[in-house]
C-alpha atoms as a PDB file:
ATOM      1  CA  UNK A   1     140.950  18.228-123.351  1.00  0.00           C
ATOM      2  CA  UNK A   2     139.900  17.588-119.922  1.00  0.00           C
ATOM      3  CA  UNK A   3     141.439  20.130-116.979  1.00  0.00           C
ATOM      4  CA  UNK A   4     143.172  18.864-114.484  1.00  0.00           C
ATOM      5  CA  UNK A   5     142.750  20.626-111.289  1.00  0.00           C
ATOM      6  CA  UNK A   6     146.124  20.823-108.861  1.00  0.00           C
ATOM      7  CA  UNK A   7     148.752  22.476-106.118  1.00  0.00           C
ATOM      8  CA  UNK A   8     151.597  22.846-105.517  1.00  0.00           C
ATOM      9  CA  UNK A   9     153.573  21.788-102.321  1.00  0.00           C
ATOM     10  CA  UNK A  10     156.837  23.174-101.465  1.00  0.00           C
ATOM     11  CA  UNK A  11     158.503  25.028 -98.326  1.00  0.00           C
ATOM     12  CA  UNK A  12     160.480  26.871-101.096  1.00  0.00           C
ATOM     13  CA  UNK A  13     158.779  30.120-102.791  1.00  0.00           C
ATOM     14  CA  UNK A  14     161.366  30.240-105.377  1.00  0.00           C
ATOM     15  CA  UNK A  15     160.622  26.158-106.206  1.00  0.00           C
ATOM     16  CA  UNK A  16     156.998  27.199-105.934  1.00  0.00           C
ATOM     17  CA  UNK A  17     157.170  30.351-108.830  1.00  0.00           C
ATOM     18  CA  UNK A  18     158.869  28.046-111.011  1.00  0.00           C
ATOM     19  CA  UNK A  19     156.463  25.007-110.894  1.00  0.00           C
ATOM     20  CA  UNK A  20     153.487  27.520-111.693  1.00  0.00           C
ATOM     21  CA  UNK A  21     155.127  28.981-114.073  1.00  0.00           C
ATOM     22  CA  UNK A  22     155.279  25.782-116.051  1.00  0.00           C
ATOM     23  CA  UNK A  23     151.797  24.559-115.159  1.00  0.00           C
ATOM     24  CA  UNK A  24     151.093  28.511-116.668  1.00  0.00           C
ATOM     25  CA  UNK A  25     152.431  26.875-120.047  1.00  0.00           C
ATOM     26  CA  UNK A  26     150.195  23.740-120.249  1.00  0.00           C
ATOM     27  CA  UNK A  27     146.961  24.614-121.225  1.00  0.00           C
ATOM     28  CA  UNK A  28     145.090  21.652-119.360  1.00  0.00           C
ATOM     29  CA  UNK A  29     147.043  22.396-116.283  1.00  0.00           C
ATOM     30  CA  UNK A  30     144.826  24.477-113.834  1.00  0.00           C
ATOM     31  CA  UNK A  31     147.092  25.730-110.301  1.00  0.00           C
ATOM     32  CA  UNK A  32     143.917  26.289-107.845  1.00  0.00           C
ATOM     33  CA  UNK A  33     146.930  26.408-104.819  1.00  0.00           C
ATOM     34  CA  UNK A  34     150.284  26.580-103.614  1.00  0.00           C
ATOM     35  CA  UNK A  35     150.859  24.874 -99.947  1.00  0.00           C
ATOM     36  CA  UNK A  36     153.691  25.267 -98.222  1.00  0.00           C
ATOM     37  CA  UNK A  37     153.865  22.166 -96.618  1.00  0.00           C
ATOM     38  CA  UNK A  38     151.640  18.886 -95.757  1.00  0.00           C
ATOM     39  CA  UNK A  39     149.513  20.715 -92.729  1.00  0.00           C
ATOM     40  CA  UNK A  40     148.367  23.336 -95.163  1.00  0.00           C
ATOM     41  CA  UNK A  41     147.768  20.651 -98.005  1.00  0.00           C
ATOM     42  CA  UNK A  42     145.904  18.492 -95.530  1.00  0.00           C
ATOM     43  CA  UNK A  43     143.624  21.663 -94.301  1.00  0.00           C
ATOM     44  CA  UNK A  44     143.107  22.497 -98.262  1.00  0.00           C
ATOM     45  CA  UNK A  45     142.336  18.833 -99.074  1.00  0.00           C
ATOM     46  CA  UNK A  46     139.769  18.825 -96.562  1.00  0.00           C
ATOM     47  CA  UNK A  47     137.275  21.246 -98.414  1.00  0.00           C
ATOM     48  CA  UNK A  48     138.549  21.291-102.419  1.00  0.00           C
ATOM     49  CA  UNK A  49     138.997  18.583-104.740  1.00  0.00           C
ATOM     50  CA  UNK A  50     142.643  17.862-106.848  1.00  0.00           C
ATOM     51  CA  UNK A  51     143.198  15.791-109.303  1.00  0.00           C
ATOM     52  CA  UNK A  52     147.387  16.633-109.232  1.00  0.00           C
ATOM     53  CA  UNK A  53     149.444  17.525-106.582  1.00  0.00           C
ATOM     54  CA  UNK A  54     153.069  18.570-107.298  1.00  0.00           C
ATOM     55  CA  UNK A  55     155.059  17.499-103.649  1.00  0.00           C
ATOM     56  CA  UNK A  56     158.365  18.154-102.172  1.00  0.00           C
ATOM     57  CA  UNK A  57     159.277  15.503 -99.992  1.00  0.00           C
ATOM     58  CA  UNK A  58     161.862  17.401 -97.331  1.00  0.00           C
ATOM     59  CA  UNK A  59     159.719  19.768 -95.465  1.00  0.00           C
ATOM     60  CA  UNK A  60     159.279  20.861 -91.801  1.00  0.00           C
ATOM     61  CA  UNK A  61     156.808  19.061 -89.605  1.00  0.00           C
ATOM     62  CA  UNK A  62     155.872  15.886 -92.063  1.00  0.00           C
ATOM     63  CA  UNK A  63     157.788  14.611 -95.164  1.00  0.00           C
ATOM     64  CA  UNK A  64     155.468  14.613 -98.732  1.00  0.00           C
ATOM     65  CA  UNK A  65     156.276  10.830 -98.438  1.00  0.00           C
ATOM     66  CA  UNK A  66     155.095  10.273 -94.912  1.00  0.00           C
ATOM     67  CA  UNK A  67     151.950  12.280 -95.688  1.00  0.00           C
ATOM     68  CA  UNK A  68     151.264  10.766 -99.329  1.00  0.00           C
ATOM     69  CA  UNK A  69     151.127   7.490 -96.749  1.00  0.00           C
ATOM     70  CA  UNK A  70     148.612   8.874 -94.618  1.00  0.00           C
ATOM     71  CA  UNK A  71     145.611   9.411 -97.616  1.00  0.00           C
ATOM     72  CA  UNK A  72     143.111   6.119 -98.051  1.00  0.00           C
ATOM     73  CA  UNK A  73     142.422   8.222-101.617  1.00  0.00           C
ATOM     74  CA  UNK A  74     144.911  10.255-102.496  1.00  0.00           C
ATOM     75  CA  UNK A  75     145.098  12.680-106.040  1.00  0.00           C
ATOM     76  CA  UNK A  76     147.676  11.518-108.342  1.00  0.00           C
ATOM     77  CA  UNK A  77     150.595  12.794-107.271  1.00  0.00           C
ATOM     78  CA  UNK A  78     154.341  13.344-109.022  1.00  0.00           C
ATOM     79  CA  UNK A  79     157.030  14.320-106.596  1.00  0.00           C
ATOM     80  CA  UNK A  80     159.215  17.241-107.529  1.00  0.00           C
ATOM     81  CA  UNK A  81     162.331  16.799-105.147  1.00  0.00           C
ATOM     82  CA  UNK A  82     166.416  17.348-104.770  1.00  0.00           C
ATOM     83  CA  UNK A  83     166.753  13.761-103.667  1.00  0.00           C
ATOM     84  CA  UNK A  84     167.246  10.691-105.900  1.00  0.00           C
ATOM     85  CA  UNK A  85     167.141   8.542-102.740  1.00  0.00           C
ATOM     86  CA  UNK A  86     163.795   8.532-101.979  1.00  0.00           C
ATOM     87  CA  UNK A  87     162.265   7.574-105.669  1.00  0.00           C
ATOM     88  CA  UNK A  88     162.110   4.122-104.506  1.00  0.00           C
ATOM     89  CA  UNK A  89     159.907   4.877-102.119  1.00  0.00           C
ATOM     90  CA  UNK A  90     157.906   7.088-103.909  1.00  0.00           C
ATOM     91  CA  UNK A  91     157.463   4.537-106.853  1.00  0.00           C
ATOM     92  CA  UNK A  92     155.846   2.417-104.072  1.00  0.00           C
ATOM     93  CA  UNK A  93     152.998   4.594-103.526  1.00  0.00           C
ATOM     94  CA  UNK A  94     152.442   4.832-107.262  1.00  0.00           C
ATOM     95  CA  UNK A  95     153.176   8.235-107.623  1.00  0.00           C
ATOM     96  CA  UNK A  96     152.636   9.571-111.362  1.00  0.00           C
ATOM     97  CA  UNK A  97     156.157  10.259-111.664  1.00  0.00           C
ATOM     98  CA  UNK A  98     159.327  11.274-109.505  1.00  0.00           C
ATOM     99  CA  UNK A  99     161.541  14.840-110.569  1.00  0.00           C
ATOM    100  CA  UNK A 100     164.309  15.759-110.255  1.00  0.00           C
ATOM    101  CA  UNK A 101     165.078  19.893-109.469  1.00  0.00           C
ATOM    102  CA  UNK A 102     166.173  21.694-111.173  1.00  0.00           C
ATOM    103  CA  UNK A 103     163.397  20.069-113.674  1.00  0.00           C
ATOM    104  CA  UNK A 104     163.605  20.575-117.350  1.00  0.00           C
ATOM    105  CA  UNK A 105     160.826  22.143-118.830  1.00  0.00           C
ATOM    106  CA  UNK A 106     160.390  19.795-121.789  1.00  0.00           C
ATOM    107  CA  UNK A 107     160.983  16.706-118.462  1.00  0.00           C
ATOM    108  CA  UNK A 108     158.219  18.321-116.652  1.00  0.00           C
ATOM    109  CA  UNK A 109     155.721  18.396-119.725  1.00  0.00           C
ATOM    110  CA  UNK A 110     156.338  14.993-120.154  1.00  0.00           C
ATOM    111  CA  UNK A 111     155.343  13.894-116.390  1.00  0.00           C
ATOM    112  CA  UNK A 112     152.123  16.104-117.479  1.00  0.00           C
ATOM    113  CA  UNK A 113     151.226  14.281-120.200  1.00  0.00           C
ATOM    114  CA  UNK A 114     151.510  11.092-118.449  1.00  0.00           C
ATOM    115  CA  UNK A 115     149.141  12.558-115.515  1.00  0.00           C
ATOM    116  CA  UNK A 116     147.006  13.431-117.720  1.00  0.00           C
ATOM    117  CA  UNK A 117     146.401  10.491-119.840  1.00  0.00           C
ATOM    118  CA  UNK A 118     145.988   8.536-116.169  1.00  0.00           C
ATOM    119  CA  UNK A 119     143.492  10.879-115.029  1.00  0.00           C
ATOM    120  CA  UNK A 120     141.224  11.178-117.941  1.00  0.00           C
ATOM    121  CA  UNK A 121     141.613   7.416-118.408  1.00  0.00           C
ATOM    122  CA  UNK A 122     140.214   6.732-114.679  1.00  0.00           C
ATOM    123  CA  UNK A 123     137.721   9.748-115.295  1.00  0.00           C
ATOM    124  CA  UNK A 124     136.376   8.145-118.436  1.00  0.00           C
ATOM    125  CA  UNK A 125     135.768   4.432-116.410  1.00  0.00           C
ATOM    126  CA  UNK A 126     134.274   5.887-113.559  1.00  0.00           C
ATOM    127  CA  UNK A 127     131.782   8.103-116.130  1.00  0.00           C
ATOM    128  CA  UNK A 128     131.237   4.111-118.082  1.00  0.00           C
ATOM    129  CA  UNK A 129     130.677   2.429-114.555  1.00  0.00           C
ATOM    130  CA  UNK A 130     128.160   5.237-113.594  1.00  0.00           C
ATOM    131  CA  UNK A 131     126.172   5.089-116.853  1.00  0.00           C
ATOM    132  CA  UNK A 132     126.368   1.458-116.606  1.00  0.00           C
ATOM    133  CA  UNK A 133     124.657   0.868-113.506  1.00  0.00           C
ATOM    134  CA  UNK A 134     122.094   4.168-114.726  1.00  0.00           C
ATOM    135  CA  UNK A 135     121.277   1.893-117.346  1.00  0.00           C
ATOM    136  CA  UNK A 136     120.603  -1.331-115.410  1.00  0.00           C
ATOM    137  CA  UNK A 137     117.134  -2.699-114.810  1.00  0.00           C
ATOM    138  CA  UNK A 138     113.990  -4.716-114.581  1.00  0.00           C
ATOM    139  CA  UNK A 139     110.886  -4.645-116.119  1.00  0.00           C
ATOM    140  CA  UNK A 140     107.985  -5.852-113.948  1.00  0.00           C
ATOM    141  CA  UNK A 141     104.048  -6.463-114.021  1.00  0.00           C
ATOM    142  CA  UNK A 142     102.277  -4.015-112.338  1.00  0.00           C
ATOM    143  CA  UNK A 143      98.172  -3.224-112.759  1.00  0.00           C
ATOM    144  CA  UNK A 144      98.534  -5.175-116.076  1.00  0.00           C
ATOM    145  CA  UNK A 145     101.522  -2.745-117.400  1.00  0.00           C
ATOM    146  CA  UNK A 146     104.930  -3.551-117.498  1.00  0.00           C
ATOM    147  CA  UNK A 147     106.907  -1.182-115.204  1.00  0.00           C
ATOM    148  CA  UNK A 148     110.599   0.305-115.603  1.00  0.00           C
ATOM    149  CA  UNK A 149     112.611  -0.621-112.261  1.00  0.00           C
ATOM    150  CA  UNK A 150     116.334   0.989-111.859  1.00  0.00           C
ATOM    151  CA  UNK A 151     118.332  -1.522-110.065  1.00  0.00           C
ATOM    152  CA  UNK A 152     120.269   0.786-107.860  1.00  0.00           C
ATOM    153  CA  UNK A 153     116.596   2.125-106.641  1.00  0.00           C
ATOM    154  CA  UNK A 154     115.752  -0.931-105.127  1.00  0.00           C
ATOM    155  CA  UNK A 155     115.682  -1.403-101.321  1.00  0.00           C
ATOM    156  CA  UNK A 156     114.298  -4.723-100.836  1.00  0.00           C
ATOM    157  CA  UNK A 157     112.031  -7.282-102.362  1.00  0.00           C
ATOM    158  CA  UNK A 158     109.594  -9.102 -99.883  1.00  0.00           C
ATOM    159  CA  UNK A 159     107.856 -12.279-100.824  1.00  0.00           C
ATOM    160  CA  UNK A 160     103.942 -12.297-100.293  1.00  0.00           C
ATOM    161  CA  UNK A 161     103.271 -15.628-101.022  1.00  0.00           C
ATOM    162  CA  UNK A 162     103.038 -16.156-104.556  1.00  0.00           C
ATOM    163  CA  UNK A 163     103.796 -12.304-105.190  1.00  0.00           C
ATOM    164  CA  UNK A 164     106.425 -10.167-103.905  1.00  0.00           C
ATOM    165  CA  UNK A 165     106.544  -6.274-103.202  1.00  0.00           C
ATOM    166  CA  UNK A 166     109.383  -4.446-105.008  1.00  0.00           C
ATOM    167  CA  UNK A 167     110.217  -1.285-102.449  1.00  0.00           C
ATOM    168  CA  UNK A 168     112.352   1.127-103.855  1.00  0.00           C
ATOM    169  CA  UNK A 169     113.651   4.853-103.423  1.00  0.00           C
ATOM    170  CA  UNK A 170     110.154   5.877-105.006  1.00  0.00           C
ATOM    171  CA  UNK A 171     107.411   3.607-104.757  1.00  0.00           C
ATOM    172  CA  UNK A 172     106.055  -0.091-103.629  1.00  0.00           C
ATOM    173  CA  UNK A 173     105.406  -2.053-106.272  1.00  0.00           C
ATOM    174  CA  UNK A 174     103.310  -5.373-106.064  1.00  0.00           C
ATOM    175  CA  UNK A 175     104.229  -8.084-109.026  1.00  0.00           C
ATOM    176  CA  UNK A 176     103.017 -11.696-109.551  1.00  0.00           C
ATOM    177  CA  UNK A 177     106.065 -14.201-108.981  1.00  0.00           C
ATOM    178  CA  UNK A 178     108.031 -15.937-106.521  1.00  0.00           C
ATOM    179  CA  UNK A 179     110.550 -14.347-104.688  1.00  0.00           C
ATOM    180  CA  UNK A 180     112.994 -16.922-106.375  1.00  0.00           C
ATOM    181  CA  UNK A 181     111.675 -16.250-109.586  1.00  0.00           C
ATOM    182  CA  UNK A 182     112.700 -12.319-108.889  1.00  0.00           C
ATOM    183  CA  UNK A 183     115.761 -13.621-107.570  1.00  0.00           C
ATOM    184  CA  UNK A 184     116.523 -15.375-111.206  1.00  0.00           C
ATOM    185  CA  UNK A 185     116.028 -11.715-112.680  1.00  0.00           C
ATOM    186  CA  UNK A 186     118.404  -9.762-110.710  1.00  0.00           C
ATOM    187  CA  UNK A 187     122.228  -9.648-110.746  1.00  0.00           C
ATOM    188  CA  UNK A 188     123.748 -11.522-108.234  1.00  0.00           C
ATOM    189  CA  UNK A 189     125.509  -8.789-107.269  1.00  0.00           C
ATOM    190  CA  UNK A 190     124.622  -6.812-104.665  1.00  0.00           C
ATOM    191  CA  UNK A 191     121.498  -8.206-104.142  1.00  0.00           C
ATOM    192  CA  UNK A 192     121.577 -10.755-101.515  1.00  0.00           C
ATOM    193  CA  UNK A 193     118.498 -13.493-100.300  1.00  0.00           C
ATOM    194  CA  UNK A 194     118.952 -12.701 -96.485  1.00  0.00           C
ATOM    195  CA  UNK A 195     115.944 -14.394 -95.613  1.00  0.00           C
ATOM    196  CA  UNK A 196     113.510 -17.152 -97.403  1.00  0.00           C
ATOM    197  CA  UNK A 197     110.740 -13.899 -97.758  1.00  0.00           C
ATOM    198  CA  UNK A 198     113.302 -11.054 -98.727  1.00  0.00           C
ATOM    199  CA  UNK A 199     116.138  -9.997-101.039  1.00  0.00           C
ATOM    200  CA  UNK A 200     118.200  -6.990-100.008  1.00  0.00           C
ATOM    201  CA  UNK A 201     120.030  -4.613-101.866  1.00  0.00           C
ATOM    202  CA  UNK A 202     123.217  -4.496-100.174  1.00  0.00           C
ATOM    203  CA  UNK A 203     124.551  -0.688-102.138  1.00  0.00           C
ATOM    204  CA  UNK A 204     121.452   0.266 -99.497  1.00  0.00           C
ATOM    205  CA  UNK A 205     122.271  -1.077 -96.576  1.00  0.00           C
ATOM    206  CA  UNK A 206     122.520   1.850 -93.561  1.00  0.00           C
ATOM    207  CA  UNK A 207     123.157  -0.642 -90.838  1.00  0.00           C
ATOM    208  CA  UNK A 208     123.450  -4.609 -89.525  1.00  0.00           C
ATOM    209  CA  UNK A 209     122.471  -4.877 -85.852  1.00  0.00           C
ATOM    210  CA  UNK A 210     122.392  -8.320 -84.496  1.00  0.00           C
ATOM    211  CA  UNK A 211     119.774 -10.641 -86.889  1.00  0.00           C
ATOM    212  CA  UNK A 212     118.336  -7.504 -88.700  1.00  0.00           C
ATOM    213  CA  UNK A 213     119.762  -5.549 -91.451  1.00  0.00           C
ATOM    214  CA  UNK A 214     118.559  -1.734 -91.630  1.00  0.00           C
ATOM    215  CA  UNK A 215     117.429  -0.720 -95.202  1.00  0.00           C
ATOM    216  CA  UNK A 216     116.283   2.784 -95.041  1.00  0.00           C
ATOM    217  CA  UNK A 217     113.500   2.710 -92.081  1.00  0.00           C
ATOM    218  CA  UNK A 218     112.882  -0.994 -92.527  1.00  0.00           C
ATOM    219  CA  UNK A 219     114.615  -3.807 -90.552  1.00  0.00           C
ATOM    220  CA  UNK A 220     114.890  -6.401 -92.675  1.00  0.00           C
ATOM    221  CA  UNK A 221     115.469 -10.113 -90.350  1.00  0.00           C
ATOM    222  CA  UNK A 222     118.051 -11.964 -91.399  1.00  0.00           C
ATOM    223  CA  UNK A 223     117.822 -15.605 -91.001  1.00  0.00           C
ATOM    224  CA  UNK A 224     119.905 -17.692 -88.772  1.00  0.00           C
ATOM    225  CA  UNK A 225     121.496 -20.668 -91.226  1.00  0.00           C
ATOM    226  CA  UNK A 226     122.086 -17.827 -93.254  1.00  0.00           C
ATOM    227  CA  UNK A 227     123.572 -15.404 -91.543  1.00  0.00           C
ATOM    228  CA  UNK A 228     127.638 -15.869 -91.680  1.00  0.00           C
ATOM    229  CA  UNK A 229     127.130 -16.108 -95.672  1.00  0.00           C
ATOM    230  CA  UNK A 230     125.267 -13.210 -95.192  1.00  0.00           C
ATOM    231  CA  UNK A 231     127.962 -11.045 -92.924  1.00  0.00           C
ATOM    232  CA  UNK A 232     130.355 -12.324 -95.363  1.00  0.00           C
ATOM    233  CA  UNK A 233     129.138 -10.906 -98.665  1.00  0.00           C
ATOM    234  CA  UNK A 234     128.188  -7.502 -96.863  1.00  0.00           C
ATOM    235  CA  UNK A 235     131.422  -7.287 -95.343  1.00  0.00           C
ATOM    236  CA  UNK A 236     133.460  -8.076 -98.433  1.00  0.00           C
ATOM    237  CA  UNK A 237     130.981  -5.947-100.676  1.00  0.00           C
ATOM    238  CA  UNK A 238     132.972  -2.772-101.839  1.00  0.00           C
END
């Protein structure tokens, strides 16, 4: 069973000693801190990774709400608190689940479970997407062998007539075909045609400054009737 790595947040040492002494009594539970309010969380966040937090809402300086609201990526989080009123609110920002002290053991192993089973479940899609796109490539012609490309190492593709150079992490790679005919072979996603002699991985774009797009050291032009389709698929690429 996977471990999940998390803190504890609470301006109370007595609510504190309690909370670890549950996680103490779930195997997959691992307590790597106790905070004792946001600042300290936020300073600990900076350098470790969590997969749980366990936050109090009412504490001095900034509310476990108000800072919850304040993370682009948060860890899961399930709020342990003496307040009903602000489940609502909590619910909103998809917390894991909402307690109420003093919390039941057998309530509190429940809300674990259900982390859990969340954070293996997004663990185990990330790990798919990851070999997924390890997996993914091309095979081209190169000095009369075909040649094993990984997608995600390609940079760009620039035609040369009727071949094109393949430039990638590793090497540059000249293969007989068109540039559309490479085009055909590729997923439409994220490479791009920027330009009627280049293709562009957009996973490698560093930079975009005015008609150019920087891949690596390269500048790659972009051309002018394409350019807002262009911008848009870059900027809406995630």
């Amino acid at each position: 069973m996977m471990d999940i790595k998390c803190v504890i947040v609470d301006d109370e040492p007595f609510a504190r000693k309690g909370i670890a002494a549950y996680i103490d009594k779930i195997s997959f539970l691992k307590l790597t801190a106790e905070c004792e309010d946001a600042i300290e969380l936020s300073e600990y966040l900076s350098t470790e990774h969590v997969d749980l937090i366990f936050l109090d809402i009412e504490m001095p300086e900034l509310s476990g709400l108000d800072f919850i609201a304040t993370l682009s990526s948060p860890p899961k989080i399930i709020i342990v608190s003496a307040y009903e009123k602000y489940a609502l609110r909590g619910y909103e920002l998809e917390v894991v689940d909402y307690l109420l002290k003093p919390v039941p053991f057998g309530r509190f192993l429940k809300a674990a479970h259900r982390a859990h089973e969340i954070i293996t479940t997004a663990h185990a899609h990330s790990l798919n997407i990851s070999k997924k796109a390890q997996e993914e490539h091309i095979f081209i012609k190169v000095d009369k062998k075909l040649k094993k490309v990984m997608l995600q190492d390609i940079l760009f593709i620039q035609s040369m007539g009727n071949y094109v150079i393949v430039h990638t992490l590793h090497s540059q790679d000249i293969t007989y075909c068109t540039l559309q005919q490479m085009f055909s072979l590729l997923p439409k996603h994220p490479f791009i045609s920027c330009h009627r002699s280049y293709i562009v991985n957009m996973n490698n774009i560093s930079a975009i400054e005015g008609n150019q797009i920087q891949v690596g050291s390269y500048k790659i032009p972009i051309a002018r009737n394409l350019k807002d389709e262009v911008m848009t698929l870059i900027l809406r690429h995630q």
